[in-house]
Protein backbone atom coordinates (compact mmCIF):
# COMPACT_ATOMS: atom_id res chain seq x y z
CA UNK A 1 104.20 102.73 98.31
CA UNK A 2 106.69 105.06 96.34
CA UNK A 3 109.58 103.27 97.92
CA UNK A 4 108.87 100.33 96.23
CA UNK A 5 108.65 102.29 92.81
CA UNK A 6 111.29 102.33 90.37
CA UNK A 7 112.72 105.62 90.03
CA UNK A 8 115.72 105.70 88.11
CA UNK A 9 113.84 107.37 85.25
CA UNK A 10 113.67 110.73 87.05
CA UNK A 11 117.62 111.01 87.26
CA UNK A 12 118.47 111.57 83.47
CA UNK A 13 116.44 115.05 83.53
CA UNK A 14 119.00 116.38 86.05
CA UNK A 15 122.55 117.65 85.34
CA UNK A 16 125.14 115.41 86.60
CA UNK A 17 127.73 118.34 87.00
CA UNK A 18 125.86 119.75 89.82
CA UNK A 19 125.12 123.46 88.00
CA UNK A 20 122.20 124.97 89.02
CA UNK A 21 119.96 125.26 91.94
CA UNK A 22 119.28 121.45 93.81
CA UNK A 23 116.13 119.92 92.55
CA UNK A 24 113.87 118.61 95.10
CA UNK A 25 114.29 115.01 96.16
CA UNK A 26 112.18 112.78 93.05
CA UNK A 27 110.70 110.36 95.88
CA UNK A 28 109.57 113.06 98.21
CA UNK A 29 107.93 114.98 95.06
CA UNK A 30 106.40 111.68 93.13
CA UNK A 31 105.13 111.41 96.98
CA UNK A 32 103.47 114.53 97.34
CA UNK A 33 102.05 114.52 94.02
CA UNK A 34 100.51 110.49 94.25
CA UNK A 35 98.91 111.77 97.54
CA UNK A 36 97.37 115.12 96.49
CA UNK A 37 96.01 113.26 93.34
CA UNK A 38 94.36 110.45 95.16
CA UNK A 39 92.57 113.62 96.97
CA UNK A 40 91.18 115.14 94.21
CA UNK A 41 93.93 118.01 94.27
CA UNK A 42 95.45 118.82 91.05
CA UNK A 43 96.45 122.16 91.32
CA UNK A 44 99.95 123.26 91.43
CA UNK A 45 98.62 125.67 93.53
CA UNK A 46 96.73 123.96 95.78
CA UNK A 47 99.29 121.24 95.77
CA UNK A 48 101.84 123.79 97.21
CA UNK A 49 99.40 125.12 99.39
CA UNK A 50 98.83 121.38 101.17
CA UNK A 51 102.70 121.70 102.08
CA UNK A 52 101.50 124.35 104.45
CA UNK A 53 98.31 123.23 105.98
CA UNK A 54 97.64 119.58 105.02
CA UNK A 55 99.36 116.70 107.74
CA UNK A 56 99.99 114.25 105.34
CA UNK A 57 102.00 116.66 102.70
CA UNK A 58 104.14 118.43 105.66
CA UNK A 59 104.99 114.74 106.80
CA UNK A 60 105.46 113.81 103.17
CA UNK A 61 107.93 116.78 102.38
CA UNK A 62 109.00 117.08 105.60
CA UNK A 63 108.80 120.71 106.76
CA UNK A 64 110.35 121.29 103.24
CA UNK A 65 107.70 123.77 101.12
CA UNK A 66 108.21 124.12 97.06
CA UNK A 67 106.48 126.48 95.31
CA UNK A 68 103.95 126.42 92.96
CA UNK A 69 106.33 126.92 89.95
CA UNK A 70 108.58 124.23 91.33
CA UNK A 71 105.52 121.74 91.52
CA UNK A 72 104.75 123.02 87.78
CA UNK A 73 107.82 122.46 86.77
CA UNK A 74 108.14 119.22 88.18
CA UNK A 75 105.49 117.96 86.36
CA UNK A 76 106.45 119.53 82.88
CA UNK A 77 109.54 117.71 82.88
CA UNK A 78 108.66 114.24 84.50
CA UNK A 79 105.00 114.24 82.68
CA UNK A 80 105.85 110.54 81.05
CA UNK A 81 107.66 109.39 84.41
CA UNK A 82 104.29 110.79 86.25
CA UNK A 83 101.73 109.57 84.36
CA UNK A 84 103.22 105.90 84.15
CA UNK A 85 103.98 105.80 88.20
CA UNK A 86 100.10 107.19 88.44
CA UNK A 87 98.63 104.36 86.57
CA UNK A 88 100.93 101.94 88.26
CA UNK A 89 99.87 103.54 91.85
CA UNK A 90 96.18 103.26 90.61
CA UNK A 91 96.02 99.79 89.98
CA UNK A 92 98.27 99.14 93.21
CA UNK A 93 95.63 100.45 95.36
CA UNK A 94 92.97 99.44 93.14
CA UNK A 95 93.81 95.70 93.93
CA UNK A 96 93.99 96.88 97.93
CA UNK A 97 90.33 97.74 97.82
CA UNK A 98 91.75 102.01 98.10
CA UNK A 99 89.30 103.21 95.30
CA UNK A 100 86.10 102.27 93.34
CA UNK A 101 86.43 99.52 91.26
CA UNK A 102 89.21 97.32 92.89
CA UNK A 103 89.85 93.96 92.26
CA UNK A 104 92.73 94.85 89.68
CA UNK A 105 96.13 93.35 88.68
CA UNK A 106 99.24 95.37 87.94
CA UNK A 107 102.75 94.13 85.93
CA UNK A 108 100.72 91.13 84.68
CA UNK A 109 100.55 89.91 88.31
CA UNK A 110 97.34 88.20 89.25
CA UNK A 111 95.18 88.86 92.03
CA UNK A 112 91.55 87.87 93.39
CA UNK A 113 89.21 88.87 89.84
CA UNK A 114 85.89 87.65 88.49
CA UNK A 115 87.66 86.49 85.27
CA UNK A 116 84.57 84.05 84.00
CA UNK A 117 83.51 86.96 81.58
CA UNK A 118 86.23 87.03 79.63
CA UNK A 119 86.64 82.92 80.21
CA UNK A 120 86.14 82.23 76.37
CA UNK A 121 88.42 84.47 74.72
CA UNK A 122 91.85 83.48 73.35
CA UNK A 123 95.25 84.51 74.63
CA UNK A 124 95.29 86.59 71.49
CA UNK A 125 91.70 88.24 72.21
CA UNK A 126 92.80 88.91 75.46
CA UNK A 127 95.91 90.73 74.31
CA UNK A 128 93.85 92.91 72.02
CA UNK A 129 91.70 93.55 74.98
CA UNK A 130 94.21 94.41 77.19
CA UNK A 131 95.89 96.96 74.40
CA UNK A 132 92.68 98.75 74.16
CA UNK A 133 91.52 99.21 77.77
CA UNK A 134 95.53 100.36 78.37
CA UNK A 135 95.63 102.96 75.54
CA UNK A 136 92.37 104.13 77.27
CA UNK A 137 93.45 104.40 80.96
CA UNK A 138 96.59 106.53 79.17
CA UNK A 139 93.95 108.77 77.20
CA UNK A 140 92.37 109.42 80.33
CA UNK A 141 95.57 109.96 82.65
CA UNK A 142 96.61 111.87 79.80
CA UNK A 143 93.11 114.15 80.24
CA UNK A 144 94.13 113.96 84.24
CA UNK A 145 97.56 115.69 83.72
CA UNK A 146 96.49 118.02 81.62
CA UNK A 147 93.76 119.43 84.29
CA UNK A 148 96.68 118.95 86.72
CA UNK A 149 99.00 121.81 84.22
CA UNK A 150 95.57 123.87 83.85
CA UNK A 151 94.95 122.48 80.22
CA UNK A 152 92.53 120.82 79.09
CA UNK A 153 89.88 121.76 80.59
CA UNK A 154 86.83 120.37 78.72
CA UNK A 155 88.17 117.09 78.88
CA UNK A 156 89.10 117.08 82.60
CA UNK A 157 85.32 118.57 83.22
CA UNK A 158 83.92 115.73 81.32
CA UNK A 159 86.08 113.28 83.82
CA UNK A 160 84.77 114.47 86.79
CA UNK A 161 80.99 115.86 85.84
CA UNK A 162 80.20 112.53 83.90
CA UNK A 163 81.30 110.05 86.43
CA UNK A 164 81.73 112.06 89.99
CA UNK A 165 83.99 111.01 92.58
CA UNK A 166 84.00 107.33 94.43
CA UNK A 167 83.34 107.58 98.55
CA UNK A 168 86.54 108.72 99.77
CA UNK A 169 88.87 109.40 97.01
CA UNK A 170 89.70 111.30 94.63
CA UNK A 171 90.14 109.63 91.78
CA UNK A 172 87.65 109.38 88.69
CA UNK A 173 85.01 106.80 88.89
CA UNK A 174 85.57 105.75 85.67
CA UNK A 175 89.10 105.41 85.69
CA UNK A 176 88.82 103.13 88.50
CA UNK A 177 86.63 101.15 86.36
CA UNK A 178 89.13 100.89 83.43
CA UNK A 179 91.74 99.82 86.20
CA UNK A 180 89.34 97.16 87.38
CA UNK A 181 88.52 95.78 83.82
CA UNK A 182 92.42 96.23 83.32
CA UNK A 183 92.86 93.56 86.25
CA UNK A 184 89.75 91.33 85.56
CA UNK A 185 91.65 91.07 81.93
CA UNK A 186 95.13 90.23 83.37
CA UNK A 187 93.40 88.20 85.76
CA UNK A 188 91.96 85.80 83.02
CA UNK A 189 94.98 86.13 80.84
CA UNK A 190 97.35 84.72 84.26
CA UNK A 191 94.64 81.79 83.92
CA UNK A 192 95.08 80.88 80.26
CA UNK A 193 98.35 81.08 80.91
CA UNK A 194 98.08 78.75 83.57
CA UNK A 195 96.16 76.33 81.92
CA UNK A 196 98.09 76.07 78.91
CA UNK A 197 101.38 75.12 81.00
CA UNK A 198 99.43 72.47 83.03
CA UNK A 199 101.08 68.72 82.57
CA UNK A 200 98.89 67.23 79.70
CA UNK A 201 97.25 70.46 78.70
CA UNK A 202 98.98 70.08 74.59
CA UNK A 203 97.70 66.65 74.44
CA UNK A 204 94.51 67.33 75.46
CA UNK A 205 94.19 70.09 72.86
CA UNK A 206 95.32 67.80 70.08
CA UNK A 207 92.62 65.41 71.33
CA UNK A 208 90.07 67.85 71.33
CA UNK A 209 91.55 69.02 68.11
CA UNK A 210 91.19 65.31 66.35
């Protein structure tokens, strides 16, 4: 899934006179990251400890082993590149079924839904609707990264004690319900949008409208 993510953003936090010591390939670390996440493991720590023991994060770096600091630092300076690929990730697998709460949408791209509760509101209600449950899901990716850098820990706590984990993963329960509003909410918004570009679909509001 990372190859088909869009990267370029990582490359501007690098010097391009190649001074200083190589960073570690972007793809391979956005990898490692995505997949420790989706376990439940957060910790630099832990995360550089899964380069040693854990299958998938040897395969994923392969044989290569950064350090704690490096995974730190990594996320320090790529914390707006991380947390947007992590939401994006989220809803990717949320709409494969991969967590609780799937049935999700991601880039405004429509998938299988149960729209019909939101089958009354307006394109603009919709768009408010959207805004809201988005600044949300970044409020609590926000509280995810911060447990991640061994901040906030009150808030991370409250993630995990209030909602446990879904069967399987390790990812919030309640962040994979925001993700599967999120989609139900593109979802109806792809069929507004639908409807209001059908053949006829002006003049039979101006009818209704008379």
């Amino acid at each position: 899934m990372v190859g088909e993510l869009d990267l370029s953003g990582f490359a501007g936090a690098y010097r391009a006179d190649g001074q200083g010591q190589a960073p570690y390939d972007p793809a391979m670390m956005v990898g490692l990251l995505l997949y420790c996440y989706f376990k439940g493991v957060r910790s630099s720590r832990k995360i550089a400890a899964a380069c040693a023991d854990d299958v998938g994060a040897i395969v994923i770096c392969g044989g290569a082993r950064p350090s704690h600091q490096a995974v730190a630092v990594f996320i320090r300076r790529h914390r707006a590149e991380v947390k947007r690929l992590f939401v994006q990730v989220l809803s990717l697998l949320a709409a494969e079924g991969a967590v609780a709460g799937h049935m999700a949408a991601v880039e405004g791209s429509a998938v299988s839904a149960n729209a019909s509760r939101f089958a009354n509101f307006t394109g603009g209600q919709l768009a408010e609707q959207i805004a809201v449950v988005e600044a949300a899901i970044g409020a609590e990716v926000e509280a995810w990264l911060d447990g991640a850098a061994g901040g906030g820990q009150a808030a991370q706590q409250r993630l995990w004690d209030d909602d446990g984990l879904p069967g399987g993963g390790g990812v919030p329960r309640r962040l994979a319900a925001m993700v599967a509003k999120l989609g139900r909410l593109r979802a109806a918004e792809g069929k507004i949008a639908e409807r209001d570009a059908a053949p006829g679909a002006l003049a039979g509001r101006a009818r209704a409208a008379g």
